[in-house]
N, C-alpha and C. Protein backbone atom coordinates (compact mmCIF):
# COMPACT_ATOMS: atom_id res chain seq x y z
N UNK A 1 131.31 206.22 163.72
CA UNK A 1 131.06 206.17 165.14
C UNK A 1 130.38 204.83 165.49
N UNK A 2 130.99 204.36 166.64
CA UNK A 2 130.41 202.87 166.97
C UNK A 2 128.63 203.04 168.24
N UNK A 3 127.93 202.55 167.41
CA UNK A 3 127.11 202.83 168.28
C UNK A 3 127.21 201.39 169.70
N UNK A 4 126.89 202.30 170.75
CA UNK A 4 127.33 200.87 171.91
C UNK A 4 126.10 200.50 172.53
N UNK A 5 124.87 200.25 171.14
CA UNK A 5 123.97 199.82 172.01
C UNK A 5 123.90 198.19 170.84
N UNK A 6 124.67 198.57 170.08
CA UNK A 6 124.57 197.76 169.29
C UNK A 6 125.53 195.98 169.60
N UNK A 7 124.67 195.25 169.54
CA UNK A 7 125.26 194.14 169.67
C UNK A 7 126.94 193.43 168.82
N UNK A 8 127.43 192.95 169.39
CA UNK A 8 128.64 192.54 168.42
C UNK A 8 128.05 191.12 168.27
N UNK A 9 128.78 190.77 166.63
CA UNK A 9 128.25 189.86 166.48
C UNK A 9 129.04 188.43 167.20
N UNK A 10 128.89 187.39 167.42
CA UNK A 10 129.55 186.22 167.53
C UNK A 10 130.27 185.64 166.25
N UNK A 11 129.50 185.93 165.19
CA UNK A 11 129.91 185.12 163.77
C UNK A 11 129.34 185.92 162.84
N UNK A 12 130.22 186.10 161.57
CA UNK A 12 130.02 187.08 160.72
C UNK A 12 130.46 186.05 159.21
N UNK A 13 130.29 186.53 158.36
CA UNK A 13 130.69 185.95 156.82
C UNK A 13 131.36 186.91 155.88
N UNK A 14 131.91 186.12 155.20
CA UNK A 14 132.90 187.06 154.06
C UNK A 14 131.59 187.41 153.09
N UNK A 15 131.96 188.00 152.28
CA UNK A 15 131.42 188.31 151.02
C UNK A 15 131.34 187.43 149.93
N UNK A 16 132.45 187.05 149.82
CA UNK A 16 132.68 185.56 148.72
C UNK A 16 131.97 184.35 149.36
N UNK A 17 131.83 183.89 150.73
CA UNK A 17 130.96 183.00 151.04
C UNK A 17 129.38 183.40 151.30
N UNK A 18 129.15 184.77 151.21
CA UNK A 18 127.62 184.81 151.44
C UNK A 18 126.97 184.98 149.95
N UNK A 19 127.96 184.91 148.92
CA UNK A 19 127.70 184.70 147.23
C UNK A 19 127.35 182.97 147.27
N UNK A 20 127.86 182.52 148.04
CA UNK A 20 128.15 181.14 147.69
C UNK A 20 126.55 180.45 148.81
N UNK A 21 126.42 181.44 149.68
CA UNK A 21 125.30 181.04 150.26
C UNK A 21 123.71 180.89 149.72
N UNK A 22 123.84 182.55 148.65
CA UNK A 22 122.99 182.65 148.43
C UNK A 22 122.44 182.22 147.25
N UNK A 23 123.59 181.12 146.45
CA UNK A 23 123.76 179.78 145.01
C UNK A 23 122.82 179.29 145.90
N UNK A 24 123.19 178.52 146.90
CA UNK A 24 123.20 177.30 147.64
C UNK A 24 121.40 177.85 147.99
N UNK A 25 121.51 178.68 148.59
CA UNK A 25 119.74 178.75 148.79
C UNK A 25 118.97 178.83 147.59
N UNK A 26 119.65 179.21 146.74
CA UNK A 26 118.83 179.21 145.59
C UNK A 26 118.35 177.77 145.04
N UNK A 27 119.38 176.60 145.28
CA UNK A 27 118.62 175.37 145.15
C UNK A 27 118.05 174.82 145.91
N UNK A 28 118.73 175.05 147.32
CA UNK A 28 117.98 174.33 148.34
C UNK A 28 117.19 175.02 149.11
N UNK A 29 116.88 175.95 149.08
CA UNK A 29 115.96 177.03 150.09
C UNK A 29 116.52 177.22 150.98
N UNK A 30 115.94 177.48 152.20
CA UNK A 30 116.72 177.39 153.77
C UNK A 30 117.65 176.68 153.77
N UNK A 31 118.62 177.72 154.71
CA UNK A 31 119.95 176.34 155.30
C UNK A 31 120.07 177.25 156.83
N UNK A 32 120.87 176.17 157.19
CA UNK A 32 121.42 175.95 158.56
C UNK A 32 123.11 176.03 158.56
N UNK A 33 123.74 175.92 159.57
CA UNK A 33 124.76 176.01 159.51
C UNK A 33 125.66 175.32 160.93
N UNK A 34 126.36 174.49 161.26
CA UNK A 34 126.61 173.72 162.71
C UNK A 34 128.83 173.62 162.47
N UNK A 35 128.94 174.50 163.40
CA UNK A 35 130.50 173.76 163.59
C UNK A 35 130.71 173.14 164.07
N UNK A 36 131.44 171.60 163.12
CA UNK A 36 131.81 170.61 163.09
C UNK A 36 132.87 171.12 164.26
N UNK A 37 133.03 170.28 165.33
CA UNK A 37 133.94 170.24 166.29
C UNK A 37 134.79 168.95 166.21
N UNK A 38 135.10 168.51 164.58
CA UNK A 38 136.62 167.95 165.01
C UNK A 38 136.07 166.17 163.79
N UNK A 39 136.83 165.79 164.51
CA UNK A 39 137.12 164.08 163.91
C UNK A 39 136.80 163.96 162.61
N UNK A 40 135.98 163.36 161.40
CA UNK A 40 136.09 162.82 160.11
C UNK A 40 136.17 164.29 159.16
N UNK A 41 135.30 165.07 159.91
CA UNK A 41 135.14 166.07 159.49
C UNK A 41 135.89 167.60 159.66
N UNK A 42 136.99 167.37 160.50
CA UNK A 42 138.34 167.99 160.38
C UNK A 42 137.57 169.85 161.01
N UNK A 43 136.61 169.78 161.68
CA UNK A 43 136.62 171.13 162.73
C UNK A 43 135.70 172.42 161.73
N UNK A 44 135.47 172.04 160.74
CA UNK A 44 134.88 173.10 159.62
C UNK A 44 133.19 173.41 159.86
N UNK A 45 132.95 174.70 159.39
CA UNK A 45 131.31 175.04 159.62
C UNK A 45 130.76 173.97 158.40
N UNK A 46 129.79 173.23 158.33
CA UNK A 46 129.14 173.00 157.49
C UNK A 46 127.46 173.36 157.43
N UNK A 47 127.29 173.27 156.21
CA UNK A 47 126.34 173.58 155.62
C UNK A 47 125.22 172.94 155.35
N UNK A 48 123.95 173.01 155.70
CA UNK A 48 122.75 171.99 155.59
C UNK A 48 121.58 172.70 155.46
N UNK A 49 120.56 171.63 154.76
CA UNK A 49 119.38 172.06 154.35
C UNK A 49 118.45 172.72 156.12
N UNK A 50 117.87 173.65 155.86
CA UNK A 50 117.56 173.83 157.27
C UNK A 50 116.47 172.73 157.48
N UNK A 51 117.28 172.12 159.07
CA UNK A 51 116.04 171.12 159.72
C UNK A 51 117.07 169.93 159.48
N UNK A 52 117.41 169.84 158.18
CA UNK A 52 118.11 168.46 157.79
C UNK A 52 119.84 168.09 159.15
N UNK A 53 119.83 168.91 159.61
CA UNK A 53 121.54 168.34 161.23
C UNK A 53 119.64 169.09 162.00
N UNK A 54 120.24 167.75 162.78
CA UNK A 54 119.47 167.82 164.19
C UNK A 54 120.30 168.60 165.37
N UNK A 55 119.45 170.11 165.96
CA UNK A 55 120.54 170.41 166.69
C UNK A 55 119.29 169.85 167.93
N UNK A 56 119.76 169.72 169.54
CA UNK A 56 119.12 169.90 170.79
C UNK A 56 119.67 170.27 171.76
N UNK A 57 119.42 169.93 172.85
CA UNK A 57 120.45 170.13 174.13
C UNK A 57 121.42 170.56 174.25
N UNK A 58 122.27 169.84 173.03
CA UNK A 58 123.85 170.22 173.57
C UNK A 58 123.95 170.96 172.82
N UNK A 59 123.19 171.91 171.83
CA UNK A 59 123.41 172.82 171.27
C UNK A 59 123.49 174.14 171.45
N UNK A 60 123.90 175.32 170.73
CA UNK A 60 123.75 176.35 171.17
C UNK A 60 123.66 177.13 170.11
N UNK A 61 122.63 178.14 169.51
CA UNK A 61 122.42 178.95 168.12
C UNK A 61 123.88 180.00 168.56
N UNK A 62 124.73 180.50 168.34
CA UNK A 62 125.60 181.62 168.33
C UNK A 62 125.57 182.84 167.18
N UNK A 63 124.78 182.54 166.48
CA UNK A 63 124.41 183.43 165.06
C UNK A 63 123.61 183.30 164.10
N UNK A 64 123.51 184.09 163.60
CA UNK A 64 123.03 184.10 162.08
C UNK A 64 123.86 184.37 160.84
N UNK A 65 124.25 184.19 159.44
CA UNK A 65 124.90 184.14 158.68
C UNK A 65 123.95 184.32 157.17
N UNK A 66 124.22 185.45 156.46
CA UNK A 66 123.33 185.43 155.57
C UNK A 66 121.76 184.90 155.69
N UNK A 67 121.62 185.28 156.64
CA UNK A 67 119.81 184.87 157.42
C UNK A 67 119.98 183.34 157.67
N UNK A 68 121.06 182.38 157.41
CA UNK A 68 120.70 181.37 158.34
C UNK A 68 121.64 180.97 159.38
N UNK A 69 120.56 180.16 160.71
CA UNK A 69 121.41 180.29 161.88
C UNK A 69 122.27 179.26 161.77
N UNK A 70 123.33 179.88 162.83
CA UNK A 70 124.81 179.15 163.26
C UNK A 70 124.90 178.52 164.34
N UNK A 71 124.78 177.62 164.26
CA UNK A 71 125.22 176.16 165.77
C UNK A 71 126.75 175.79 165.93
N UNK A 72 126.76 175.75 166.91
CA UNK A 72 127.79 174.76 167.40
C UNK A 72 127.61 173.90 169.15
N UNK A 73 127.73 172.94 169.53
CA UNK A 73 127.96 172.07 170.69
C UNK A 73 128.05 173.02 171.77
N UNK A 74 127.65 172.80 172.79
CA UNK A 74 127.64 174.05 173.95
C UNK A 74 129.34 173.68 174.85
N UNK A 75 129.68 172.41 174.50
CA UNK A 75 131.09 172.20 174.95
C UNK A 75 132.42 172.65 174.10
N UNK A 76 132.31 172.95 172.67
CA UNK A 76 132.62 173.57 171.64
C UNK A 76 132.75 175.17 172.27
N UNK A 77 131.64 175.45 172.63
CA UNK A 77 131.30 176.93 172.62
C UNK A 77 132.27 177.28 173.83
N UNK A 78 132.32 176.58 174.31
CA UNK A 78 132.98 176.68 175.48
C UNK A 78 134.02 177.39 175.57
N UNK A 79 134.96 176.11 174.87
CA UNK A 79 136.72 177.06 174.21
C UNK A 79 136.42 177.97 173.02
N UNK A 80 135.61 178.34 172.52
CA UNK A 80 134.90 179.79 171.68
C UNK A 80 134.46 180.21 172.05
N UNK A 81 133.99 180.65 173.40
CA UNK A 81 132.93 181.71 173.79
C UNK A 81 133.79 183.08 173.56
N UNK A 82 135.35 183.24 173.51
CA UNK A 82 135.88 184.64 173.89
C UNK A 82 136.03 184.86 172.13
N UNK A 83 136.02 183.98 171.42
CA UNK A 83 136.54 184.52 170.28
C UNK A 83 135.43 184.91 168.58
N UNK A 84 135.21 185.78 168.29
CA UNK A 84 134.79 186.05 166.40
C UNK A 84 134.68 185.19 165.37
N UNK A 85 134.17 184.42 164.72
CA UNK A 85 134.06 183.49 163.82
C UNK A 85 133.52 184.63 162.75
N UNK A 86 134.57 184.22 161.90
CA UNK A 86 134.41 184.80 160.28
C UNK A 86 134.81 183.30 159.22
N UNK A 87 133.50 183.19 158.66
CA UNK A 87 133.18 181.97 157.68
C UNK A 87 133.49 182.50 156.81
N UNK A 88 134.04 181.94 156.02
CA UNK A 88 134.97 182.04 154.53
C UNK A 88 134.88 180.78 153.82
N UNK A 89 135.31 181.15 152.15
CA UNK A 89 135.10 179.65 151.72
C UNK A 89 136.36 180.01 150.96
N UNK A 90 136.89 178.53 150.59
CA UNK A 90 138.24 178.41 149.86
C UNK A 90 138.03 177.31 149.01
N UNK A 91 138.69 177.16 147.62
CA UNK A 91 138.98 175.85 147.14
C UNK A 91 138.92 175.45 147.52
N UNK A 92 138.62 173.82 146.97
CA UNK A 92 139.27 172.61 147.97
C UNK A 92 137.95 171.54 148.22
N UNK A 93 138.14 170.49 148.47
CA UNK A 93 137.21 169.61 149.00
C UNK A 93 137.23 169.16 150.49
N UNK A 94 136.06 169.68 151.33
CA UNK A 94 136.38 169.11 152.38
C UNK A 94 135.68 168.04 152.53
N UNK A 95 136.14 167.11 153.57
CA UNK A 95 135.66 165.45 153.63
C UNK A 95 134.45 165.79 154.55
N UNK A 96 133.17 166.24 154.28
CA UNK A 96 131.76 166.29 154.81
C UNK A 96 130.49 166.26 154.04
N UNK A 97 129.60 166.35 154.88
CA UNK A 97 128.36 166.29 154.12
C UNK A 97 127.69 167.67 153.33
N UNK A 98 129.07 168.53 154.07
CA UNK A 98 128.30 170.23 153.44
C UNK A 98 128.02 170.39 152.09
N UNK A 99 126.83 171.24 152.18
CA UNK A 99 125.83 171.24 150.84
C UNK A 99 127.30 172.34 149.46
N UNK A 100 128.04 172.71 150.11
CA UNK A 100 128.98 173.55 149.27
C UNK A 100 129.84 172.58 148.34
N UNK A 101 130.38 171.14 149.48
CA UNK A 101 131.23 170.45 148.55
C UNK A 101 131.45 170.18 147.21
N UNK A 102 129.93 169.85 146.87
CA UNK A 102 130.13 169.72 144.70
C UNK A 102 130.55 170.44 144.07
N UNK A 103 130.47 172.02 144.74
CA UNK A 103 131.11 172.85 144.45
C UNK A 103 132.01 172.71 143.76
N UNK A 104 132.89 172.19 144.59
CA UNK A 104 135.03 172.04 144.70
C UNK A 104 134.88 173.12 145.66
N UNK A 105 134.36 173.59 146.64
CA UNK A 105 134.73 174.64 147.75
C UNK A 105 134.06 174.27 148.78
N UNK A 106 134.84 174.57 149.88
CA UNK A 106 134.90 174.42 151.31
C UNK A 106 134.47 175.54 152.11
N UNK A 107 134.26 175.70 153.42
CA UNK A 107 133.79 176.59 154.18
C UNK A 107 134.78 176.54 155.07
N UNK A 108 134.94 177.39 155.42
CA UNK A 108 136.49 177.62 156.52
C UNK A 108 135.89 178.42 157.89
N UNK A 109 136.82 178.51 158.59
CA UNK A 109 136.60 179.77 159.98
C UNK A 109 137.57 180.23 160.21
N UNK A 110 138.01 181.62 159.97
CA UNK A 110 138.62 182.59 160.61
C UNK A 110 138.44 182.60 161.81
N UNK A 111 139.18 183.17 163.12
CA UNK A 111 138.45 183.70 164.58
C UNK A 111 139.43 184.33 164.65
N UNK A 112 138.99 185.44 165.78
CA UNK A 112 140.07 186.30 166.24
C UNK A 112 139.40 186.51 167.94
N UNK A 113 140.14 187.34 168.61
CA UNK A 113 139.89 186.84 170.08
C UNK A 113 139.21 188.35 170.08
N UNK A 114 137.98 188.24 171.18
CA UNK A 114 136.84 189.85 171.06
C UNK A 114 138.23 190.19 172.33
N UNK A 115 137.99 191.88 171.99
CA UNK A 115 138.70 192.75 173.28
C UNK A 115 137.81 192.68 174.27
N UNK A 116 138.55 193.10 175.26
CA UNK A 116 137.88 193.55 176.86
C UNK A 116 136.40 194.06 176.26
N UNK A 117 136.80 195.21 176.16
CA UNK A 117 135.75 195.70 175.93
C UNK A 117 134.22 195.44 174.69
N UNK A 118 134.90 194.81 173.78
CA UNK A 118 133.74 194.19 173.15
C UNK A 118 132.94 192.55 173.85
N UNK A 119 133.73 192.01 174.82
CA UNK A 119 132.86 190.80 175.37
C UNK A 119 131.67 191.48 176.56
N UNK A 120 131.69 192.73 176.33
CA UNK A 120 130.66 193.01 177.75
C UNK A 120 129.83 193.36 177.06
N UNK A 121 129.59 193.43 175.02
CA UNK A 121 128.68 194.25 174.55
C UNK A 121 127.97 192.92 173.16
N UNK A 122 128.62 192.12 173.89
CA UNK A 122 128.29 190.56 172.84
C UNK A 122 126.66 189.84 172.77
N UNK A 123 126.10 189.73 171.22
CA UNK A 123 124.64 189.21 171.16
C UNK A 123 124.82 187.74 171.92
N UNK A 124 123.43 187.92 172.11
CA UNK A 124 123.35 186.81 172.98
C UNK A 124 123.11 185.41 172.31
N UNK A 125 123.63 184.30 173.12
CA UNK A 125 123.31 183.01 172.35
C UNK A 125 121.60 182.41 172.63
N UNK A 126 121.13 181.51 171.93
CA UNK A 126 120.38 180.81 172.23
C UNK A 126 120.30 179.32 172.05
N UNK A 127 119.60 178.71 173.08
CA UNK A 127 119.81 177.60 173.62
C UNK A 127 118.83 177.14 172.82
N UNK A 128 119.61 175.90 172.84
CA UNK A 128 118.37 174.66 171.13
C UNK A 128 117.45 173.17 172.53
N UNK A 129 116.20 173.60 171.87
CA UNK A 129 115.99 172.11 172.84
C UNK A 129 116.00 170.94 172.57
């Protein structure tokens, strides 16, 4: 049974990437998390020591992810405000600064679009100063 007092989330994580989160905190302590909206860095969530990506103004927190929060650009959010972000990680090297890369694995985003009825029951964002 769905309880409907309960918030939906904005952004959620796989299982295989919140294994990979909780490597990654294990060396670096806190992290952060900011979607890359596009150019060298090809549109992907990356991964950072928390504090180390400066978010402000144009930012916007949209989640939490294995206890650390999720940013993205409030003009970003924009064309995402209707849709689910599910972070996943895959093989692969992506061309960024994310703390996963040495890995050989990447951080990806799933989305899917919320129904009618789940955008009237959506957690709320918060604004970065």
């Amino acid at each position: 049974m769905v309880n409907v007092n309960e918030k939906i989330s904005r952004v959620l994580v796989s299982p295989d990437a919140a294994k990979i989160i909780t490597q990654l905190k294990a060396t670096y302590g806190a992290l952060m998390f900011h979607q890359s909206g596009g150019c060298c860095d090809g549109s992907q969530p990356m991964c950072f020591e928390k504090g180390e990506f400066k978010v402000g103004g144009n930012d916007i927190q949209i989640g939490t992810i294995a206890d650390c929060a999720f940013f993205m650009s409030k003009d970003q959010f924009e064309y995402w405000k209707h849709t689910q972000l599910l972070i996943d990680i895959t093989p692969g090297r992506g061309s960024s600064f994310s703390l996963e890369i040495p890995l050989g694995l990447r951080f990806i985003v799933h989305s899917r679009l919320f129904t009618e009825a789940e955008l009237q029951n959506l957690a709320p964002t918060i604004e970065c100063e």
